[in-house]
Protein backbone atom coordinates (compact mmCIF):
# COMPACT_ATOMS: atom_id res chain seq x y z
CA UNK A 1 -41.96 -101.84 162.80
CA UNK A 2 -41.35 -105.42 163.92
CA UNK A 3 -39.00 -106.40 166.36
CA UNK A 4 -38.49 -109.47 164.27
CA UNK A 5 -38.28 -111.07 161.25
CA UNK A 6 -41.81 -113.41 160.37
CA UNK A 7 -40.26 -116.92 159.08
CA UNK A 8 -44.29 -117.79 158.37
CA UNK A 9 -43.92 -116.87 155.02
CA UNK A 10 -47.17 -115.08 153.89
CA UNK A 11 -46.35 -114.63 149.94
CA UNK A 12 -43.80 -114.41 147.64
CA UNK A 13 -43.23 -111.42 147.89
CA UNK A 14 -42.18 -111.74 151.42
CA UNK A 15 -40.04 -114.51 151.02
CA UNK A 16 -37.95 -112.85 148.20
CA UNK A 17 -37.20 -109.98 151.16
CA UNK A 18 -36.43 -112.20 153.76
CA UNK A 19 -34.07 -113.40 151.39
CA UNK A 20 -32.49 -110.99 150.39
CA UNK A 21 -31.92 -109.36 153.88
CA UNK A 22 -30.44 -112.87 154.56
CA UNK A 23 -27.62 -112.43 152.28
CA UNK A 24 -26.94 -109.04 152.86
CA UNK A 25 -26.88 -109.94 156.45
CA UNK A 26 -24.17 -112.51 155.28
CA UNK A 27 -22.20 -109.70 153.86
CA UNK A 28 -23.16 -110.02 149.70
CA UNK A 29 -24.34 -106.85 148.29
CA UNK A 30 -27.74 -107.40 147.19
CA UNK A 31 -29.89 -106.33 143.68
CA UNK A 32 -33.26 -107.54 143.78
CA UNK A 33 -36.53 -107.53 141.82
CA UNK A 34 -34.57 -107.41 138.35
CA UNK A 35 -36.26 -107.74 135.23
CA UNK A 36 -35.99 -108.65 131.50
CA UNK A 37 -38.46 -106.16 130.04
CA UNK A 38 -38.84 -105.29 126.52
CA UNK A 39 -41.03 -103.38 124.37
CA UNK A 40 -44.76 -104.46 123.66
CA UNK A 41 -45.35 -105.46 119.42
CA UNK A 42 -47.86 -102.82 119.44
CA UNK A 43 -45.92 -100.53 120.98
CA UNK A 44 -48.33 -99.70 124.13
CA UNK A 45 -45.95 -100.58 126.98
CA UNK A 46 -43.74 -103.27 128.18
CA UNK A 47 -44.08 -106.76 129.36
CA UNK A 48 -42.02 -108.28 131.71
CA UNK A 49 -40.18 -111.37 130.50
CA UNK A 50 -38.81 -113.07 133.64
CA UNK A 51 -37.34 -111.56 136.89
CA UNK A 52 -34.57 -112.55 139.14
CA UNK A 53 -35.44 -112.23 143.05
CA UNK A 54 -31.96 -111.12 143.95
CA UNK A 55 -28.60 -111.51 142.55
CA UNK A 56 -25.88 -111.55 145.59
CA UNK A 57 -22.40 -110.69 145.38
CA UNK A 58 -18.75 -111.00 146.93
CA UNK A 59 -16.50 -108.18 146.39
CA UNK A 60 -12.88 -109.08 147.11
CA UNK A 61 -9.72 -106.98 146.09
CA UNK A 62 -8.82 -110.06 143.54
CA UNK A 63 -12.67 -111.21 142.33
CA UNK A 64 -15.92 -110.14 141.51
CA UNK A 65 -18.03 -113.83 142.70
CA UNK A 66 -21.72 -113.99 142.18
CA UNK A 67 -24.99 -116.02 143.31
CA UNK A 68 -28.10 -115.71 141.63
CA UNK A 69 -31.45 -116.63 143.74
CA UNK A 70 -34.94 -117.63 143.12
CA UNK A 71 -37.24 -117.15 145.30
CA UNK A 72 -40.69 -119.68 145.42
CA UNK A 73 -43.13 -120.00 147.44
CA UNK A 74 -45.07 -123.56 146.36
CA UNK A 75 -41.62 -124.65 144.38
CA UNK A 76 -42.54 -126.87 141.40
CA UNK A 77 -40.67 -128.92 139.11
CA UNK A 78 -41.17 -126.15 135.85
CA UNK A 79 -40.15 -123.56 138.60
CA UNK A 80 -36.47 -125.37 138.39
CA UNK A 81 -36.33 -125.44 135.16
CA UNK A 82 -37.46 -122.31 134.25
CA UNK A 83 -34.98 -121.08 136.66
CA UNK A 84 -32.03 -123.59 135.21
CA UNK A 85 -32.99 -121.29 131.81
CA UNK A 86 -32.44 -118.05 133.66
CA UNK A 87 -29.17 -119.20 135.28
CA UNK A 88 -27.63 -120.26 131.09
CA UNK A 89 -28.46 -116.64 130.86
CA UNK A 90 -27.08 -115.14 133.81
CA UNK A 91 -23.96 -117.11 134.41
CA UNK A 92 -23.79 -116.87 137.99
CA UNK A 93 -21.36 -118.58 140.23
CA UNK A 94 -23.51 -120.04 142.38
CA UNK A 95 -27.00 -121.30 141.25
CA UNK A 96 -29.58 -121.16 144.46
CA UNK A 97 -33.09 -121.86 144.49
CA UNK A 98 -35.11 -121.50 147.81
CA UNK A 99 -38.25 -122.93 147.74
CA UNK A 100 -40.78 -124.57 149.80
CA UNK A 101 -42.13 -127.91 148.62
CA UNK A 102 -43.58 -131.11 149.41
CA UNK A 103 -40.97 -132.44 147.15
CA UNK A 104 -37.86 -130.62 148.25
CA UNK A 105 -35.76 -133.45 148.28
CA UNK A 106 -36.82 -134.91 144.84
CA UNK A 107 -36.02 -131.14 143.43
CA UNK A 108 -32.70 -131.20 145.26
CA UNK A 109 -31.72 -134.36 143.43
CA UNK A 110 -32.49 -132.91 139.98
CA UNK A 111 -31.03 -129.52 141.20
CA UNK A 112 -28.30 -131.60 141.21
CA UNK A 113 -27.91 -132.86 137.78
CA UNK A 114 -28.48 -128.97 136.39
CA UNK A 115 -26.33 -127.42 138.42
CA UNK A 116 -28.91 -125.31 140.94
CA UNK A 117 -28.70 -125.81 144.37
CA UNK A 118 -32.47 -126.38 146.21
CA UNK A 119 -32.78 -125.63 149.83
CA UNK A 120 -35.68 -124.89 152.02
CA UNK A 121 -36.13 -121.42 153.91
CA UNK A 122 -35.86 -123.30 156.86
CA UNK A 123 -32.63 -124.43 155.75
CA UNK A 124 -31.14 -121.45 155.25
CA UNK A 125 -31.93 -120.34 158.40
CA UNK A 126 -29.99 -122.99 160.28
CA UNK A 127 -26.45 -121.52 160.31
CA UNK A 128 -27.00 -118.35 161.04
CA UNK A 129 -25.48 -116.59 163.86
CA UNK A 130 -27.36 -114.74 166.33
CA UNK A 131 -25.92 -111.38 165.39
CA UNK A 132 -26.55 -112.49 161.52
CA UNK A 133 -30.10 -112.63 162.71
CA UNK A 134 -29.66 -109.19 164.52
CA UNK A 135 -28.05 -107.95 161.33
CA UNK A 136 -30.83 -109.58 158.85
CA UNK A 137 -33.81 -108.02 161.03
CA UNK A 138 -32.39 -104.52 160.37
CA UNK A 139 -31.87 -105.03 156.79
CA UNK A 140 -35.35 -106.56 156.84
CA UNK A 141 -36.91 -103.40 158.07
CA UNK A 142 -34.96 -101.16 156.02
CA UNK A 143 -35.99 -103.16 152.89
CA UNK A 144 -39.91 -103.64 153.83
CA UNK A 145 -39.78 -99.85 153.64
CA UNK A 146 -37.87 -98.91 150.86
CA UNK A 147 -39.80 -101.57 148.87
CA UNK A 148 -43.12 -99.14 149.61
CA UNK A 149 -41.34 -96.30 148.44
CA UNK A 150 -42.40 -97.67 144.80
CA UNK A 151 -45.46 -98.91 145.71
CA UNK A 152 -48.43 -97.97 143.99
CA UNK A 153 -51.04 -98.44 146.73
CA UNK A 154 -48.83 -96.83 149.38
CA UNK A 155 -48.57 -93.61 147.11
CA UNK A 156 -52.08 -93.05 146.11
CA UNK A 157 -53.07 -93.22 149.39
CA UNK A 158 -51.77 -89.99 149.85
CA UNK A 159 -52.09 -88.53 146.93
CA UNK A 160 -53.63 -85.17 146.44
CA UNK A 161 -56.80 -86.45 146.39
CA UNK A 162 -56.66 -89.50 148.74
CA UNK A 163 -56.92 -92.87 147.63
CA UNK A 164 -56.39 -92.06 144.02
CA UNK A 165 -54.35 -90.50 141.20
CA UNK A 166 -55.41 -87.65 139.26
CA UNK A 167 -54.93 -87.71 135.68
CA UNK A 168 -51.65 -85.74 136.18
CA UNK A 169 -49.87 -87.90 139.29
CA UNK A 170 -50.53 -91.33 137.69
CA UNK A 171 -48.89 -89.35 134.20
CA UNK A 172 -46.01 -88.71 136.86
CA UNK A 173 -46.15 -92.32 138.79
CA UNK A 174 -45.73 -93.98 134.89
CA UNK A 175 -42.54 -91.93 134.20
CA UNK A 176 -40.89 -93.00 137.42
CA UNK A 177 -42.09 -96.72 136.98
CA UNK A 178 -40.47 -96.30 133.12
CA UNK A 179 -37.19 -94.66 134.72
CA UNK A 180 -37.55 -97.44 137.29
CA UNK A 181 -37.68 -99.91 134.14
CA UNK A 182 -34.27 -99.05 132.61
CA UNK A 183 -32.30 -99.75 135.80
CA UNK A 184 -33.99 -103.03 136.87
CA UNK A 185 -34.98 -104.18 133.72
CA UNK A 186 -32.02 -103.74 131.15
CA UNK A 187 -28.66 -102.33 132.65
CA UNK A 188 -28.20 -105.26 135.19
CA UNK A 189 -28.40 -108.06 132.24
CA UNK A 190 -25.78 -105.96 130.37
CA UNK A 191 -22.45 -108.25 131.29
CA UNK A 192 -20.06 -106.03 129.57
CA UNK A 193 -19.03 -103.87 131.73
CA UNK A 194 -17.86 -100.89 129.43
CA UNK A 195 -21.51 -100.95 127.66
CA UNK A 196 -23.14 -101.26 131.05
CA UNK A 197 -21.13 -97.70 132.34
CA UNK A 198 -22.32 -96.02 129.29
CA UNK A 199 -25.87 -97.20 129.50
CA UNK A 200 -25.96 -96.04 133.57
CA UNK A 201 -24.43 -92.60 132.23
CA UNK A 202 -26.77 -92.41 129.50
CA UNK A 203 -29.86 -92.52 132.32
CA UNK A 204 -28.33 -90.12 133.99
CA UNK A 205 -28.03 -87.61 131.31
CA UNK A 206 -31.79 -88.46 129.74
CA UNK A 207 -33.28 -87.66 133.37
CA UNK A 208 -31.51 -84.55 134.21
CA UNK A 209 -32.55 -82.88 137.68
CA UNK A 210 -35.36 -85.82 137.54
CA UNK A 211 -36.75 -84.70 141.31
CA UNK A 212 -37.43 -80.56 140.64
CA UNK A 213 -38.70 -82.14 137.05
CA UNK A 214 -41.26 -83.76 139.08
CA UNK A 215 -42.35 -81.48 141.05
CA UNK A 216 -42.50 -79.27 138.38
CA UNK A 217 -44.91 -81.41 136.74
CA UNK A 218 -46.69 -81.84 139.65
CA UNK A 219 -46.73 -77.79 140.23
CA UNK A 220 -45.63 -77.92 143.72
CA UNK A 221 -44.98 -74.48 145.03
CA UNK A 222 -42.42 -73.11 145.68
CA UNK A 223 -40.71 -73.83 142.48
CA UNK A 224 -36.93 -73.17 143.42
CA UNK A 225 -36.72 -75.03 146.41
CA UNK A 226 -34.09 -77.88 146.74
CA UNK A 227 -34.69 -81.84 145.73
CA UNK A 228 -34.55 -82.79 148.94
CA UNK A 229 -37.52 -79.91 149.68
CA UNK A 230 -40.00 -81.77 147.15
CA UNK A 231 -39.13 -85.54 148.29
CA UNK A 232 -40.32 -84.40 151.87
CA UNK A 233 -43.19 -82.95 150.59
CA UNK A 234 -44.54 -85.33 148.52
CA UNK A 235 -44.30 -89.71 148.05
CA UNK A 236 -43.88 -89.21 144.14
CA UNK A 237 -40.87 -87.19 144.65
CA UNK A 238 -39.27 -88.95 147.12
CA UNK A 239 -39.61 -92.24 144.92
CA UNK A 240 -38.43 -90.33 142.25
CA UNK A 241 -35.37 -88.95 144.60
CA UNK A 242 -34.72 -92.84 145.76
CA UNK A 243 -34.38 -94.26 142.44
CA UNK A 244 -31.60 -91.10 141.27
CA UNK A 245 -29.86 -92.32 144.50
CA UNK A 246 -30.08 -96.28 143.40
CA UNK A 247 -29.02 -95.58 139.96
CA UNK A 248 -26.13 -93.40 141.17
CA UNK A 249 -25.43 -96.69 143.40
CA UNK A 250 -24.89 -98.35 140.68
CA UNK A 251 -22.32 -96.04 138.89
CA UNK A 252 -20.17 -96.41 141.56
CA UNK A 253 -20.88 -100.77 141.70
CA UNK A 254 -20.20 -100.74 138.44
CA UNK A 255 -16.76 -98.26 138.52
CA UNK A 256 -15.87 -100.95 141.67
CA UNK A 257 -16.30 -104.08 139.34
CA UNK A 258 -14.32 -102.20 136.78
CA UNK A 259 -11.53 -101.55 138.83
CA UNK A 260 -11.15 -104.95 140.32
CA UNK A 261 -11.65 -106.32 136.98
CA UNK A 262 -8.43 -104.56 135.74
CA UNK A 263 -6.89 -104.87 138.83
CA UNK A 264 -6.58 -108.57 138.05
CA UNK A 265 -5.31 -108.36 134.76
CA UNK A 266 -8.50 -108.58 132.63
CA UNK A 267 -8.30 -105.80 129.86
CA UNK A 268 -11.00 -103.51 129.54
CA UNK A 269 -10.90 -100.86 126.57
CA UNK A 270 -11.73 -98.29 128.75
CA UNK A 271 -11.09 -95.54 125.99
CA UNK A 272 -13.97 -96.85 124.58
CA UNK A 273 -15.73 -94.49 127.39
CA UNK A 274 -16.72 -91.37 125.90
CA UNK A 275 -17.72 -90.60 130.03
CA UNK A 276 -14.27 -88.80 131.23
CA UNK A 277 -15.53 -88.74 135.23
CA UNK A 278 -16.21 -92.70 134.83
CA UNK A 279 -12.98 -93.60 134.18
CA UNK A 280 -11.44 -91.07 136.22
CA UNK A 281 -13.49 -92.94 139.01
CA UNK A 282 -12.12 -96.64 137.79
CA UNK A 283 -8.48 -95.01 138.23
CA UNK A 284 -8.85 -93.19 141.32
CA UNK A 285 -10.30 -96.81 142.62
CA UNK A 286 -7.51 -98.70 141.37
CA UNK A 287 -5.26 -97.14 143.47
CA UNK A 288 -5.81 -99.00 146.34
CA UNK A 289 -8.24 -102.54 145.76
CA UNK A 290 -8.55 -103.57 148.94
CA UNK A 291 -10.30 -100.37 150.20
CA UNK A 292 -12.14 -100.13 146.88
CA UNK A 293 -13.65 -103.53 147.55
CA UNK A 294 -15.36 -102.66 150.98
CA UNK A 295 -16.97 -99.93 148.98
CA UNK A 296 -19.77 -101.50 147.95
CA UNK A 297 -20.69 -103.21 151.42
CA UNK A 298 -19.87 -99.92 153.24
CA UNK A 299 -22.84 -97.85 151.02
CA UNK A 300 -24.94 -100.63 151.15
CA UNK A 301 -24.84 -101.08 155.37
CA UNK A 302 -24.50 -96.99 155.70
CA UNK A 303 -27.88 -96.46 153.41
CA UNK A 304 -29.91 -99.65 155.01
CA UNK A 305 -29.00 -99.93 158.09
CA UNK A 306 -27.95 -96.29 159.18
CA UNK A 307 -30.22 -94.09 156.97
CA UNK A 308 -26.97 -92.87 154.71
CA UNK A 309 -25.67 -90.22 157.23
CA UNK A 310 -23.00 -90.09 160.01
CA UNK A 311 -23.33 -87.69 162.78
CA UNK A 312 -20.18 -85.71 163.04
CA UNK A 313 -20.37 -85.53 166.94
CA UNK A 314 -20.84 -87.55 169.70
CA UNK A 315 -19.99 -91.44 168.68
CA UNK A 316 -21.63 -92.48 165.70
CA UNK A 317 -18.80 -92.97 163.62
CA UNK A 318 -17.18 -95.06 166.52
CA UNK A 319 -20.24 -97.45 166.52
CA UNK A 320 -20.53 -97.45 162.66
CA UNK A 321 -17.08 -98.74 162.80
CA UNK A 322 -17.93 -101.06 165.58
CA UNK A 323 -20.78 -102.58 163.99
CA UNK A 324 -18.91 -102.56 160.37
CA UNK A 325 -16.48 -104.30 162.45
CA UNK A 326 -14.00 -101.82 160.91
CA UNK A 327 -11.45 -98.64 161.98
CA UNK A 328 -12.73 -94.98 162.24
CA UNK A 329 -10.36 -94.21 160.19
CA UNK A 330 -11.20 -97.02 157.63
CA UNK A 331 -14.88 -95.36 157.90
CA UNK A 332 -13.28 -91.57 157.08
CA UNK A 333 -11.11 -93.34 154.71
CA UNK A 334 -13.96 -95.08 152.46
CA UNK A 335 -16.49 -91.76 153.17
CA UNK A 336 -13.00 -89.20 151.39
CA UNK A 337 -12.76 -91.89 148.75
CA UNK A 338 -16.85 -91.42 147.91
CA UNK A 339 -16.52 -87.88 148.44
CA UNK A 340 -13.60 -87.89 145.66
CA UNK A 341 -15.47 -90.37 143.45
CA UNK A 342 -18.24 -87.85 143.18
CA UNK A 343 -16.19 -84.92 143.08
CA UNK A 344 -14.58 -86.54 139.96
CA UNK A 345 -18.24 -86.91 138.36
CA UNK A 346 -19.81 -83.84 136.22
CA UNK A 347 -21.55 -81.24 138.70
CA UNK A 348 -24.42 -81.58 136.68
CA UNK A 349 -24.89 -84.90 137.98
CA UNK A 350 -25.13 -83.10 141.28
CA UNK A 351 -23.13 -86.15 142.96
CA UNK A 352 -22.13 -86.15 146.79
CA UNK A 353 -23.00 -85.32 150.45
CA UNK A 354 -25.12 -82.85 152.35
CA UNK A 355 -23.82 -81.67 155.67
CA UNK A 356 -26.01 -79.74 157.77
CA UNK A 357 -26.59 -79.54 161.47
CA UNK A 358 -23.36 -81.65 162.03
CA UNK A 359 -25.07 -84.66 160.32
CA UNK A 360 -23.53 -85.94 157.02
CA UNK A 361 -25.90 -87.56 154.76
CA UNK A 362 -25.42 -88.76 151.05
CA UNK A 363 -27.96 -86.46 149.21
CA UNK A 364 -31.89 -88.47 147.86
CA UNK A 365 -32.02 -90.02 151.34
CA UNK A 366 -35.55 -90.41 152.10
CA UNK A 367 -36.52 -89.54 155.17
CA UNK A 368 -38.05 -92.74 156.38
CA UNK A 369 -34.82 -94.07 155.84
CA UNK A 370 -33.34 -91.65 157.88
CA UNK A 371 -36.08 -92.76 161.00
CA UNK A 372 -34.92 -96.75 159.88
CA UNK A 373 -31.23 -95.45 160.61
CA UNK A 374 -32.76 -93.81 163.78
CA UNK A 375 -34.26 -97.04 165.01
CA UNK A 376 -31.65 -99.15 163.99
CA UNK A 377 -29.01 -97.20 165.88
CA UNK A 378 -31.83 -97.33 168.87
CA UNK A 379 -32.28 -101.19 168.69
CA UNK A 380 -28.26 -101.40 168.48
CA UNK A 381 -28.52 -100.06 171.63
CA UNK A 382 -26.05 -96.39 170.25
CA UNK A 383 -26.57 -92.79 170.96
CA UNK A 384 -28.88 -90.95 168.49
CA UNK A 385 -28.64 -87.42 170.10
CA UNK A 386 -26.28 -86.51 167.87
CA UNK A 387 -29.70 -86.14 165.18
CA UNK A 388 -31.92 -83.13 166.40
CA UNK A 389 -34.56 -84.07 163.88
CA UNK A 390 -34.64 -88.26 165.47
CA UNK A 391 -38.12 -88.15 166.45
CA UNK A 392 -39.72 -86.26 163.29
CA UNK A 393 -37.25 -89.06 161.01
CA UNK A 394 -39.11 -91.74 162.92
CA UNK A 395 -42.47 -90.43 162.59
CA UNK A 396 -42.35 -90.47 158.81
CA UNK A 397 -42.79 -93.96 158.82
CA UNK A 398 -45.85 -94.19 160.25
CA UNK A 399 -47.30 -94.50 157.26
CA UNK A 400 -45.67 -97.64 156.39
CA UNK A 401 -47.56 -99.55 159.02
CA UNK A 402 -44.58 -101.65 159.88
């Protein structure tokens, strides 16, 4: 993997995740690559509408704030409005279009008038701190590989015959990329928050054990081993594993937003929520706001930048806390407060933590995340001999060539 973060920017699609490891480096929590996707006439797939690069937020104990970014590469005039279209629609805070452009400063005047702001990536670059640039250049890792996780290409190459799909896996790959489709292509443009709950718990209950359902389809033997058994046996299943743990991200986001949102007042007909667990959750976060709103920053820094597991010994949780610039026992405090959250939820939702050799890890971690957490903690300069399995996390991302 690269010891740094390449500023030459080589497509689009590179841009939008330097970009987004910016901002998360600047402390937002980060969605990116959403969609509007709806239903071909004919009824033979979907089309994708438009897509937002990433949509960064602030969570504070009193407010919910939000910044919607486009990403573009070659920046034109239609680009701005197009994207002046997408931000009626969105209703961000902050409008923010990055772009590079011989005409930057012509855009940035009519960015103006409309309400967007225009800057270049060069620009954005300016004010950041060197240990913002440490901190973007992890999350910049982290997201290069769970990006591949998804990615067609990266999948077939090791599929069970390699280089391409039999008729069964790419039957498999299209239900994950459909699953995939709900969560970034309908539930984030869902404003009301009640209706978005019920539409997360509704893809929760329609994909039921959705990583043993794989590999049953796949008819990977054994058949009663765990979820996390199949993911490290095969790329389709850990995708499959990675998007249960991304969509049970977003419960909790959206349980977080709920809770600040009544926390300050707004009134949210909660008994509208046929999901007992969910609002259970909203309560139980109520309780205490300013804890609740480090929540979302704390699962988003554990799972990118340290794999999603704490070793129990030596002095991980000391230099999570260090780099979180937080307590230890903030850190125990928000990781009982998860731990709660999911023991709230149904058990056939199968939320929570795995603990085995004295390593705590929220369960669907992929591996290769794991080895980013590894390397991470190794470029931080902290102690990973707290993980007997270090090396063999590393080694599975080899075949990410980064």
């Amino acid at each position: 993997m690269s010891e740094d973060v390449d500023l030459i920017i080589k497509d689009g699609k590179h841009l939008e995740t330097i970009v987004a490891s910016y901002f998360q480096a600047l402390s937002y929590y980060v969605d990116s690559n959403l969609k509007w996707i709806e239903d071909k006439e004919d009824s033979s797939g979907k089309v994708d509408i438009l897509e937002l690069d990433v949509l960064a937020k602030i969570f504070d104990a009193s407010f919910v704030r939000t910044t919607l970014i486009e990403c573009k590469r070659g920046c034109t005039f239609n680009d701005i409005f197009k994207f002046s279209g997408v931000a009626k629609l969105v209703a961000a805070d902050i409008n923010l279009l990055i772009g590079q452009s011989h005409d930057i400063l012509e855009l940035k005047s009519v960015g103006e008038k409309i309400d967007i702001q225009v800057k270049s990536p060069e620009e954005l670059f300016l004010s950041i701190s060197d240990e913002q640039n440490q901190k973007m250049i992890l999350f910049y890792s982290s997201n290069s590989v769970s990006n591949a996780f998804f990615d067609k290409e990266t999948i077939r190459t090791h599929a069970s015959v390699s280089g391409r799909f039999s008729a069964n896996e790419q039957k498999v790959y299209n239900s994950i990329r459909g699953f995939m489709a709900e969560l970034i292509g309908k539930i984030w443009r869902e404003s009301n928050l009640i209706e978005q709950s019920i539409q997360i718990k509704t893809l929760l209950d329609t994909h039921p054990d959705f990583v043993r359902a794989i590999a049953r389809q796949l008819q990977i033997k054994p058949g009663n081993k765990s979820s996390e058994f199949y993911m490290n046996q095969n790329l389709l299943c850990q995708a499959a594993g990675f998007l249960v743990l991304k969509i049970r991200v977003s419960y909790v986001i959206c349980a977080v937003n709920c809770a600040i949102t009544l926390g300050n007042g707004v009134l949210l007909p909660l008994d509208k929520i046929s999901d007992v667990s969910f609002v259970n959750v909203v309560n139980l976060l109520r309780k205490d706001l300013v804890l609740t709103s480090k929540i979302p920053l704390f699962l988003q820094e554990l799972i990118y930048i340290f794999g999603g597991m704490v070793s129990l010994i030596d002095n991980d949780l000391e230099n999570i806390a260090k780099y979180m610039k937080s307590t230890v026992p903030e850190i125990r405090a928000m990781i009982f407060l998860l731990k709660q959250l999911f023991q709230l939820s149904e058990t056939r939702i199968q939320w929570g933590f795995v603990e085995d050799m004295d390593v705590l890890s929220l369960k669907y971690i992929p591996t290769p995340l794991k080895g980013v957490g590894i390397a991470n903690r190794e470029r931080l300069g902290y102690s990973v001999l707290g993980f007997c399995f270090a090396e063999q996390w590393k080694r599975s991302l080899d075949i990410y060539n980064l």
